[in-house]
C-alpha atoms as a PDB file:
ATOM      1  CA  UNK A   1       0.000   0.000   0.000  1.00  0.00           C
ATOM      2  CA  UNK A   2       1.315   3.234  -0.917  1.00  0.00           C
ATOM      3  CA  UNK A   3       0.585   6.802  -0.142  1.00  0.00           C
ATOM      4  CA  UNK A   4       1.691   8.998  -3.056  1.00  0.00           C
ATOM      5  CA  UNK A   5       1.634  13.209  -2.878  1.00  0.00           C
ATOM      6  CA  UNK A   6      -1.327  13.289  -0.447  1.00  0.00           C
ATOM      7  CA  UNK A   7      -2.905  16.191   0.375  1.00  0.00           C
ATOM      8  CA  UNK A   8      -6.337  17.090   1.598  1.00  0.00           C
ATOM      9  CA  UNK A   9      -8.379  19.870   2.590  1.00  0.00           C
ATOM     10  CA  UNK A  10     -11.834  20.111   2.942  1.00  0.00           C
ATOM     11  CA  UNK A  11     -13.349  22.776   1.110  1.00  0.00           C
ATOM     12  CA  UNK A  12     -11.469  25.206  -1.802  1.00  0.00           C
ATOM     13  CA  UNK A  13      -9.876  27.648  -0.712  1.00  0.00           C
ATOM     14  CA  UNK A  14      -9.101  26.144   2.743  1.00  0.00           C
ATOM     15  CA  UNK A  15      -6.304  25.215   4.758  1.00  0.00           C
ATOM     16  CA  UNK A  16      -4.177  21.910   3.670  1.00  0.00           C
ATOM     17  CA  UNK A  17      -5.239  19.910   6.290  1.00  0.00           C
ATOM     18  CA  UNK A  18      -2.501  16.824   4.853  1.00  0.00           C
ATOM     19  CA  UNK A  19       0.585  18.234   2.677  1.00  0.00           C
ATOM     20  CA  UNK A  20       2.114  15.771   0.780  1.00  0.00           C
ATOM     21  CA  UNK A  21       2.253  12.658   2.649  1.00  0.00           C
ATOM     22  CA  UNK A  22       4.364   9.903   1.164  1.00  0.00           C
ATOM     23  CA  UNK A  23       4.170   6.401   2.563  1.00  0.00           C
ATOM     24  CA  UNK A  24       4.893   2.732   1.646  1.00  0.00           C
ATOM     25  CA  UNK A  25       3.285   0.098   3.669  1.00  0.00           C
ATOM     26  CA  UNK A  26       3.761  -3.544   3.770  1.00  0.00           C
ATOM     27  CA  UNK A  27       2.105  -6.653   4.786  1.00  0.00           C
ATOM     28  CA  UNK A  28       2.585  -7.010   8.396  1.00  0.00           C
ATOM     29  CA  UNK A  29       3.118  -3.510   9.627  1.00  0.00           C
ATOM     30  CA  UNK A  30       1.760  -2.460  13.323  1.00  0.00           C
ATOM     31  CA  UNK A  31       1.634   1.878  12.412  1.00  0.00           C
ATOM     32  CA  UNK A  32       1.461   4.039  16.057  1.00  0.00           C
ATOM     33  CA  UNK A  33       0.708   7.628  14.933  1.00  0.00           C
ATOM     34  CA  UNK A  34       0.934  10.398  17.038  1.00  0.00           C
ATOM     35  CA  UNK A  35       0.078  14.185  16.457  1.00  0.00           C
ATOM     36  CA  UNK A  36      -1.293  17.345  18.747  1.00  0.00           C
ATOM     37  CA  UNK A  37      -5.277  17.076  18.815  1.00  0.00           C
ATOM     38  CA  UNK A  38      -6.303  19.329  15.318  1.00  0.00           C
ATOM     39  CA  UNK A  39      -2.709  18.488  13.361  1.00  0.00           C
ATOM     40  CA  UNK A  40      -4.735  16.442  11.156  1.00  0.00           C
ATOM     41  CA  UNK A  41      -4.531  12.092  11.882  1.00  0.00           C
ATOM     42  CA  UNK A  42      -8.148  11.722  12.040  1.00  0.00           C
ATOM     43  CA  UNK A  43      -8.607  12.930   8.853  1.00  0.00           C
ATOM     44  CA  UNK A  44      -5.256  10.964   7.606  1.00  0.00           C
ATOM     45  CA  UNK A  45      -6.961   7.588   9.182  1.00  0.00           C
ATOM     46  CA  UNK A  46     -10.203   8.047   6.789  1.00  0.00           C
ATOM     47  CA  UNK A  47      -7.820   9.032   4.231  1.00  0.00           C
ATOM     48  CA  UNK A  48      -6.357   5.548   4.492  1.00  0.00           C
ATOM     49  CA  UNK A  49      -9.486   3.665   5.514  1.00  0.00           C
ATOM     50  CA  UNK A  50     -10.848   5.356   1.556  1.00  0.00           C
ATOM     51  CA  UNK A  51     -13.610   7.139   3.430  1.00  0.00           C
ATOM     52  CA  UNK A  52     -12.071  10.351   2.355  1.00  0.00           C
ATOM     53  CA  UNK A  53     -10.469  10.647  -1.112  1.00  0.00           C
ATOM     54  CA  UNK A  54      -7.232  13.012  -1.490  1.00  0.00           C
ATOM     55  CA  UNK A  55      -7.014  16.493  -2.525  1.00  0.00           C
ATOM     56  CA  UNK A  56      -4.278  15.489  -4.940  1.00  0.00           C
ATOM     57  CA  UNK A  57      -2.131  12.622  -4.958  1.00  0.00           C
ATOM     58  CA  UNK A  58      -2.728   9.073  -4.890  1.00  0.00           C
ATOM     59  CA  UNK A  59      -3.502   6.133  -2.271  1.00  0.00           C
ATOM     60  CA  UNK A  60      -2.499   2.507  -4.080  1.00  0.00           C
ATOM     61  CA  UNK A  61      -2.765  -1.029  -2.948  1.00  0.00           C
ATOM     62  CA  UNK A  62      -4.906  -1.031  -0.076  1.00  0.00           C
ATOM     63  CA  UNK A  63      -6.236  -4.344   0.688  1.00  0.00           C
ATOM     64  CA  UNK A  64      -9.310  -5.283  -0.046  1.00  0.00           C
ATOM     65  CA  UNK A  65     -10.957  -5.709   3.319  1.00  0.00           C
ATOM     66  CA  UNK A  66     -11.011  -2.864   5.552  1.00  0.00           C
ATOM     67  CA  UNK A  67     -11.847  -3.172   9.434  1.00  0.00           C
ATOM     68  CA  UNK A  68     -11.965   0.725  10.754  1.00  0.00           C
ATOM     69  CA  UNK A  69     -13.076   1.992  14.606  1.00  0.00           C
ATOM     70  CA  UNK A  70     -13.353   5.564  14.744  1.00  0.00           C
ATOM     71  CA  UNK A  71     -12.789   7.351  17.847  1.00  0.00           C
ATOM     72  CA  UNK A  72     -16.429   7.914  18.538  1.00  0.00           C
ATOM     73  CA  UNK A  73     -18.394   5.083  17.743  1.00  0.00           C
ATOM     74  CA  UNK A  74     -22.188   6.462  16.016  1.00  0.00           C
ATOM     75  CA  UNK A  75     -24.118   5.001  18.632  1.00  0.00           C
ATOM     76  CA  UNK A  76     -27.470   7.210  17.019  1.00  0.00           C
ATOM     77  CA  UNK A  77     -28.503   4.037  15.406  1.00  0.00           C
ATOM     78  CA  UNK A  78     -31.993   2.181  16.039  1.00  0.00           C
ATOM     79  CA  UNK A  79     -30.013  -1.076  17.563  1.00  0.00           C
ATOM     80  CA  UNK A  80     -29.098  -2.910  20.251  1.00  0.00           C
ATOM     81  CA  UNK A  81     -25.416  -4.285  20.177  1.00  0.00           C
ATOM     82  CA  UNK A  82     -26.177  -7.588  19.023  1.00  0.00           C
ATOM     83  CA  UNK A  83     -29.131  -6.121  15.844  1.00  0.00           C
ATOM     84  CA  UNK A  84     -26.141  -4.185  15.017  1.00  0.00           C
ATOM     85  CA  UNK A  85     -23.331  -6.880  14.946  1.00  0.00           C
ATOM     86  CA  UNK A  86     -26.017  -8.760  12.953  1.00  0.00           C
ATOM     87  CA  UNK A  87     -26.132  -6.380  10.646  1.00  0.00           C
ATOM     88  CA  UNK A  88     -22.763  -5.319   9.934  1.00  0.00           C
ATOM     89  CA  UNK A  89     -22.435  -9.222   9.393  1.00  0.00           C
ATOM     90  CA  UNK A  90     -24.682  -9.644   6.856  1.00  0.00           C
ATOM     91  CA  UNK A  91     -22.703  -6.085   5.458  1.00  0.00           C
ATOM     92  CA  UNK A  92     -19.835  -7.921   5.645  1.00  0.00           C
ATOM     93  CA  UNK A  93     -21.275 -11.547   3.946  1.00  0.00           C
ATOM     94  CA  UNK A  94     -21.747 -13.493   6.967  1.00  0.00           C
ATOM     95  CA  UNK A  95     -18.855 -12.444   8.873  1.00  0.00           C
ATOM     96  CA  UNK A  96     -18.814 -14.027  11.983  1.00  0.00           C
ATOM     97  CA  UNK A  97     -19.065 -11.057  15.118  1.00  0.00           C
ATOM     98  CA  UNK A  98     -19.813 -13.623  18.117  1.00  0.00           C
ATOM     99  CA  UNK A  99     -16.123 -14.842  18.735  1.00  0.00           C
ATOM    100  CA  UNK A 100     -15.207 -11.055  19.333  1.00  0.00           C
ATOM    101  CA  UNK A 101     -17.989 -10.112  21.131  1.00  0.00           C
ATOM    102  CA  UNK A 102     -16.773 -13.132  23.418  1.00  0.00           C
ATOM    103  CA  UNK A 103     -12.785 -12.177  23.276  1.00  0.00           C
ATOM    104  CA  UNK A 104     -13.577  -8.204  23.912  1.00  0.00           C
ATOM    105  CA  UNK A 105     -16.123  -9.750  26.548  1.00  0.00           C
ATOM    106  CA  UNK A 106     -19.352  -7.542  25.724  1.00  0.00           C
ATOM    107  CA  UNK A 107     -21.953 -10.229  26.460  1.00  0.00           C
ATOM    108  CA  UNK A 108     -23.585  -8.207  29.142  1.00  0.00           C
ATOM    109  CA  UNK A 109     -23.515  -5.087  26.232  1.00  0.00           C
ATOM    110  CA  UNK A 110     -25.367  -7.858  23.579  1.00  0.00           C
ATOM    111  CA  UNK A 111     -29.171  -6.118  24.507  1.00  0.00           C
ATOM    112  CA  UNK A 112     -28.349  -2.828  25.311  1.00  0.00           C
ATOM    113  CA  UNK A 113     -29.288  -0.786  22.722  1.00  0.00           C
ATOM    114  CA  UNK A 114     -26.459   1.572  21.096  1.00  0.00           C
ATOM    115  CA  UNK A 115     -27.729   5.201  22.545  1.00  0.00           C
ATOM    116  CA  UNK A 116     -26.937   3.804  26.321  1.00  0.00           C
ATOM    117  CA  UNK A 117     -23.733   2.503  25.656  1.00  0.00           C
ATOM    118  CA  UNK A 118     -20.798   4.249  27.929  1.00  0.00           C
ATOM    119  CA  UNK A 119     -18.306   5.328  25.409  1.00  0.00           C
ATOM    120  CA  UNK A 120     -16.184   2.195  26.609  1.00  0.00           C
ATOM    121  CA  UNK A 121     -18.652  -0.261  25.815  1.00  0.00           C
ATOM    122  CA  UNK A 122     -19.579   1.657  22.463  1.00  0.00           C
ATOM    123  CA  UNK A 123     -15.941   1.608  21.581  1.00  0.00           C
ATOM    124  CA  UNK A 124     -16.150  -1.872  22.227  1.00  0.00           C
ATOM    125  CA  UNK A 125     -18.830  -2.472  19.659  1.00  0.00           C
ATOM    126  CA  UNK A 126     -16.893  -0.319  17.084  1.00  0.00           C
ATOM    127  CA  UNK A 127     -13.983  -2.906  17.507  1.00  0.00           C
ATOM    128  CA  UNK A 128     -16.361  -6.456  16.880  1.00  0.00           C
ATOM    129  CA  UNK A 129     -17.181  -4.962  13.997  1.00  0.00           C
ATOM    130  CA  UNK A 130     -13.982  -3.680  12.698  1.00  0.00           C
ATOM    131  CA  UNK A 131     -12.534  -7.143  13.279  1.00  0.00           C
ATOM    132  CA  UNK A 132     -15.048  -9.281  12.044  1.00  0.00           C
ATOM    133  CA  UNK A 133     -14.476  -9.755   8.613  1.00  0.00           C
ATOM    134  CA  UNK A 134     -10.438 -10.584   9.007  1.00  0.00           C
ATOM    135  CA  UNK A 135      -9.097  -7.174   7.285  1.00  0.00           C
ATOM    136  CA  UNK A 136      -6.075  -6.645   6.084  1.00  0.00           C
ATOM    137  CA  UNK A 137      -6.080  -2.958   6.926  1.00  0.00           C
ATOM    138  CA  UNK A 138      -6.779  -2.203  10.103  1.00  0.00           C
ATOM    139  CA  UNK A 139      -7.482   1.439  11.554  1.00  0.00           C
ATOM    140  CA  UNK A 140      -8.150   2.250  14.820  1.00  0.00           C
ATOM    141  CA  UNK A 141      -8.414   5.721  16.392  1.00  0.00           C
ATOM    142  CA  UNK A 142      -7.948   6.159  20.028  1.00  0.00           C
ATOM    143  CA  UNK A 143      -8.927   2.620  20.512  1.00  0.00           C
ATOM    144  CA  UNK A 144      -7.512   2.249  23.996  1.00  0.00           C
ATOM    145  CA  UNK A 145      -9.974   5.617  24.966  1.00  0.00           C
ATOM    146  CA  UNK A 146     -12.578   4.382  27.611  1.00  0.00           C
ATOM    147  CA  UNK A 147     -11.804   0.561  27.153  1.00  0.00           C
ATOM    148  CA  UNK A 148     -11.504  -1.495  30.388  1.00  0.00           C
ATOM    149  CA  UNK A 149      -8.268  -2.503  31.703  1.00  0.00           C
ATOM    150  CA  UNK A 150      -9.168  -6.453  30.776  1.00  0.00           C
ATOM    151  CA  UNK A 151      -9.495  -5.188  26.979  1.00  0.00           C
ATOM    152  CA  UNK A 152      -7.111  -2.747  27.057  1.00  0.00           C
ATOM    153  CA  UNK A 153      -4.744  -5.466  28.014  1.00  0.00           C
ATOM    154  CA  UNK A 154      -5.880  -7.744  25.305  1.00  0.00           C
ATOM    155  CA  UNK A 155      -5.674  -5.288  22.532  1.00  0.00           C
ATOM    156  CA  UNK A 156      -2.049  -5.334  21.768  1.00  0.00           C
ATOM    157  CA  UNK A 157      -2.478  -8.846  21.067  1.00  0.00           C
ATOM    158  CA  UNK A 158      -5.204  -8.427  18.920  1.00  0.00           C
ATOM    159  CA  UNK A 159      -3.150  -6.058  16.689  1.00  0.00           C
ATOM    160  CA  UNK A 160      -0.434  -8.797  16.427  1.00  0.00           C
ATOM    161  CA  UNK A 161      -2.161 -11.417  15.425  1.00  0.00           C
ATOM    162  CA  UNK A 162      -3.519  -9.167  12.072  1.00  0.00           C
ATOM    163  CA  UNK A 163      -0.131  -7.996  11.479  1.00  0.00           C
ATOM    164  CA  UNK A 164       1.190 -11.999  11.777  1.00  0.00           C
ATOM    165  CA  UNK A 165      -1.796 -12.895   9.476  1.00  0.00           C
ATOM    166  CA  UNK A 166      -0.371 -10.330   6.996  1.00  0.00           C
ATOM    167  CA  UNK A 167      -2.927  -7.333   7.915  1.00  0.00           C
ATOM    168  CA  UNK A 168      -1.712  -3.723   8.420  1.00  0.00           C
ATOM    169  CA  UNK A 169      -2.537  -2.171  11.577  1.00  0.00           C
ATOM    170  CA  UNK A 170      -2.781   1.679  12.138  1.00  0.00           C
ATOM    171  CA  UNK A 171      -3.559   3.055  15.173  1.00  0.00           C
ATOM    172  CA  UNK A 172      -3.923   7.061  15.891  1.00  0.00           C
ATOM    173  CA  UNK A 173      -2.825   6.803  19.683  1.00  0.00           C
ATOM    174  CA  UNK A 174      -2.131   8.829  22.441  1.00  0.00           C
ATOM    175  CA  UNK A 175      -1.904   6.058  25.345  1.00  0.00           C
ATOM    176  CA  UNK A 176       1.437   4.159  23.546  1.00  0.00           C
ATOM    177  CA  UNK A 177      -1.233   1.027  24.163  1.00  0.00           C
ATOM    178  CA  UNK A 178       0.874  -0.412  20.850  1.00  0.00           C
ATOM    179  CA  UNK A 179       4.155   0.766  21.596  1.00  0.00           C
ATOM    180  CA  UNK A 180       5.758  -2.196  23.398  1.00  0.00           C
ATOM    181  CA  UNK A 181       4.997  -4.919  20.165  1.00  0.00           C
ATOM    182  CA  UNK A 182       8.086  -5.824  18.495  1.00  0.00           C
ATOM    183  CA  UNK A 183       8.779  -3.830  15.060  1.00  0.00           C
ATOM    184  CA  UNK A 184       6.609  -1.230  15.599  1.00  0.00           C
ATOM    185  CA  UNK A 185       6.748   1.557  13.217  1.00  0.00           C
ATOM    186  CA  UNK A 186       5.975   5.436  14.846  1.00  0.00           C
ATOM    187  CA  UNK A 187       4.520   8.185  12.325  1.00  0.00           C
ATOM    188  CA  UNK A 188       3.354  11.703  13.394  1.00  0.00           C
ATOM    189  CA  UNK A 189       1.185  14.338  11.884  1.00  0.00           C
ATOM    190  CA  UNK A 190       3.457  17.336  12.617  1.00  0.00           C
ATOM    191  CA  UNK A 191       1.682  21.118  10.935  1.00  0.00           C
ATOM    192  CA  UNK A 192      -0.127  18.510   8.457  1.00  0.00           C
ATOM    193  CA  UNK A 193       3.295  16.556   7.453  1.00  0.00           C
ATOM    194  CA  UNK A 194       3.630  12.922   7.605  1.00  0.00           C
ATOM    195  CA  UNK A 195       6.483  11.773   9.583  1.00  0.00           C
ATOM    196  CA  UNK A 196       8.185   8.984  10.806  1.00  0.00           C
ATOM    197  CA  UNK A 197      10.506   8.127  13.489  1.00  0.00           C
ATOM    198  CA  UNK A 198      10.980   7.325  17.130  1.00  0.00           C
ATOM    199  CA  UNK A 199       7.948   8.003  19.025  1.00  0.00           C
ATOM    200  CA  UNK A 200       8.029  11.104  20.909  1.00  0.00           C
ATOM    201  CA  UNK A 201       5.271  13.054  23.312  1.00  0.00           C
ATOM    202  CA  UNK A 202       4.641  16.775  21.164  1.00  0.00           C
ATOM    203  CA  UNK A 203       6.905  19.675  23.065  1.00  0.00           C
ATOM    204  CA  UNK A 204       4.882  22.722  24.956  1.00  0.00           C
ATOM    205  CA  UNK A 205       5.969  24.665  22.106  1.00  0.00           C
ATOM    206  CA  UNK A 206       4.454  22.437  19.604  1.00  0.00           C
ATOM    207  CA  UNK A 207       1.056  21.784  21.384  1.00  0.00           C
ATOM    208  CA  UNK A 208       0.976  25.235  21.700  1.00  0.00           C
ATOM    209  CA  UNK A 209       1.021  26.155  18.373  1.00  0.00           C
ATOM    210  CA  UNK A 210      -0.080  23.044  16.247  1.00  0.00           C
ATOM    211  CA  UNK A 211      -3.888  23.923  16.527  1.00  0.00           C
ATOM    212  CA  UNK A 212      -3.843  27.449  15.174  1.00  0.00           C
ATOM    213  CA  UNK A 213      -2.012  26.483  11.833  1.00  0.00           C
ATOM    214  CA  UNK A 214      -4.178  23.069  11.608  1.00  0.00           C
ATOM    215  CA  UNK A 215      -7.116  23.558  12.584  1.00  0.00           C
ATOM    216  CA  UNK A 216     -10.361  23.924  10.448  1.00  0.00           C
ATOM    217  CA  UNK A 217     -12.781  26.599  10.594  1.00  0.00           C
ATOM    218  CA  UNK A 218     -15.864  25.836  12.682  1.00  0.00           C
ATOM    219  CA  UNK A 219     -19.488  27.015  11.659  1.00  0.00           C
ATOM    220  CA  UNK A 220     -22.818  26.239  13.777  1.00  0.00           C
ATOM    221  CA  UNK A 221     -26.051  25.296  11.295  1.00  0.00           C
ATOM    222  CA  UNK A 222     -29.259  24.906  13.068  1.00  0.00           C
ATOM    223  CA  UNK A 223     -31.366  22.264  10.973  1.00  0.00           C
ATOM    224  CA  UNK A 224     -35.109  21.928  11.795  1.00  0.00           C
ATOM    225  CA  UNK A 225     -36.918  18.435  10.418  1.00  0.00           C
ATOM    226  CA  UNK A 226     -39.331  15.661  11.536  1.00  0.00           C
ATOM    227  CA  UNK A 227     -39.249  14.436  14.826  1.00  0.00           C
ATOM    228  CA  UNK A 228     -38.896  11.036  12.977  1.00  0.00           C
ATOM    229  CA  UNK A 229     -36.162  11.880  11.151  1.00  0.00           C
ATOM    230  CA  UNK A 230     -34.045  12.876  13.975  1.00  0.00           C
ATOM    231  CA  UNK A 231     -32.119  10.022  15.070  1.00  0.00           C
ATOM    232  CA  UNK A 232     -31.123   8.611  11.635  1.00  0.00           C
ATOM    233  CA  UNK A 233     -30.100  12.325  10.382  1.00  0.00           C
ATOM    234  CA  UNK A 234     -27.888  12.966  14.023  1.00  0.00           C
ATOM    235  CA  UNK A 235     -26.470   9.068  13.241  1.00  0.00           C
ATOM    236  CA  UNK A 236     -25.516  10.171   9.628  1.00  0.00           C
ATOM    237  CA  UNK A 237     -23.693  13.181  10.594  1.00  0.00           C
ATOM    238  CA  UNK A 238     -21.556  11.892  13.355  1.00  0.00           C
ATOM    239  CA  UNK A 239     -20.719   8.952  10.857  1.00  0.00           C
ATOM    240  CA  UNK A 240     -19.307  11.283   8.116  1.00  0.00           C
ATOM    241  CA  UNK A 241     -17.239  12.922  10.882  1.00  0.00           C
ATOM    242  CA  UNK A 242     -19.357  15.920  12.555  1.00  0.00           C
ATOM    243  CA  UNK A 243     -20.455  17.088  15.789  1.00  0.00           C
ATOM    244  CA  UNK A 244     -24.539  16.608  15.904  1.00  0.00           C
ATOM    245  CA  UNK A 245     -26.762  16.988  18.758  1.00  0.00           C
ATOM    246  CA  UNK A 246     -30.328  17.683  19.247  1.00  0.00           C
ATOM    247  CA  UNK A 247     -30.960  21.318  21.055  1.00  0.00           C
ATOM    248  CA  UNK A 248     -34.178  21.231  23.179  1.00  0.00           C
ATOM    249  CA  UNK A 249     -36.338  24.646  22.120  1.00  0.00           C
ATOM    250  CA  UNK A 250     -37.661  26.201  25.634  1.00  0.00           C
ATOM    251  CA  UNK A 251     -40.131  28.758  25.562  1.00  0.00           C
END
């Protein structure tokens, strides 16, 4: 898989939120990347995953199967954990969810239904169904965020075992959950640049800085529809990415 002149922004005329990221990746490679919150991996991770498409350049080779966990899990969905798994099985042709749901032990999660998940156990359910379907890119964001120490423990291992089968693992993380597997490659988002190199925590200086050069522009846009359309819209949005919640009118 190979990353070739990628950039990315997300509207004309805005800020390069990637400049010209060059990457090769192979079968087998565990990926920790690190950046300041706003310096752009997020976006780099659905760049990779093909949820996003480049600015310019080009993204070759990436495997067929893709297994991707974002950082928040869309939990605005009309399921309960196991309707869900179910679902992103039949997605997936038959994929087979119930040994993860056993190995990330959620069977007290299986009835709950996604809107009263903790972010933990939500996070949970975005990892069953990133794994079910054996990819050979994996992308995880955060994935150690909220996570139990029992699954936080078995995690690395997880990761491993997809790099040993020949899968590529990314993972955007701040925790250095991945850090201790052997061969580990480190990249950084540094002022939208792809790096790589030893793993390093950000300077002051750095943090300081990063999010006024990287950051995009925020707007607020109230939308007003039917009551019945509210959870599937809210679900769509934070799926593609933005921040939705429902404002309660008073008055």
């Amino acid at each position: 898989m190979r990353l070739s002149k990628v950039t990315f922004r997300y509207r004309r005329r805005e800020p390069l939120i990637i400049r010209s990221a060059d990457a090769r990746l192979s079968p087998g490679d565990v990926i920790e990347l690190t950046g300041v919150n706003g310096a752009g991996k997020s976006t780099l991770l659905r760049l990779l995953a093909g949820l996003a498409r480049p600015t310019t350049g080009t993204i070759s080779g990436r495997p067929p199967v893709v297994g991707f966990a974002p950082d928040r899990f869309p939990v605005g969905q009309p399921f309960t954990v196991t309707a869900y798994l179910r679902h992103m099985s039949r997605v997936r042709g038959g994929a087979r969810w119930e040994p993860w749901a056993e190995r990330l032990t959620m069977g007290h999660l299986l009835t709950v239904p996604l809107g009263e998940l903790s972010k933990g156990s939500a996070h949970k359910v975005g990892l069953a169904q990133a794994l079910m379907a054996d990819p050979g890119l994996l992308i995880l964001d955060e994935p150690f965020a909220g996570l139990d120490a029992d699954t936080r423990e078995v995690l690395p291992s997880i990761a491993a075992e997809v790099a040993a089968g020949g899968g590529i693992v990314i993972a955007s993380d701040h925790q250095g959950g991945l850090r201790a597997l052997p061969a580990v490659r480190h990249w950084s988002v540094v002022d939208g640049h792809l790096k790589e190199g030893t793993a390093v925590e950000p300077t002051a200086e750095v943090a300081d800085r990063a999010p006024a050069v990287a950051a995009v522009p925020q707007v607020t846009v109230a939308v007003t529809l039917p009551v019945g359309e509210l959870q599937p819209f809210l679900a769509r949005m934070r799926g593609e990415g933005y921040q939705a919640r429902e404002i309660e009118e008073t008055g």
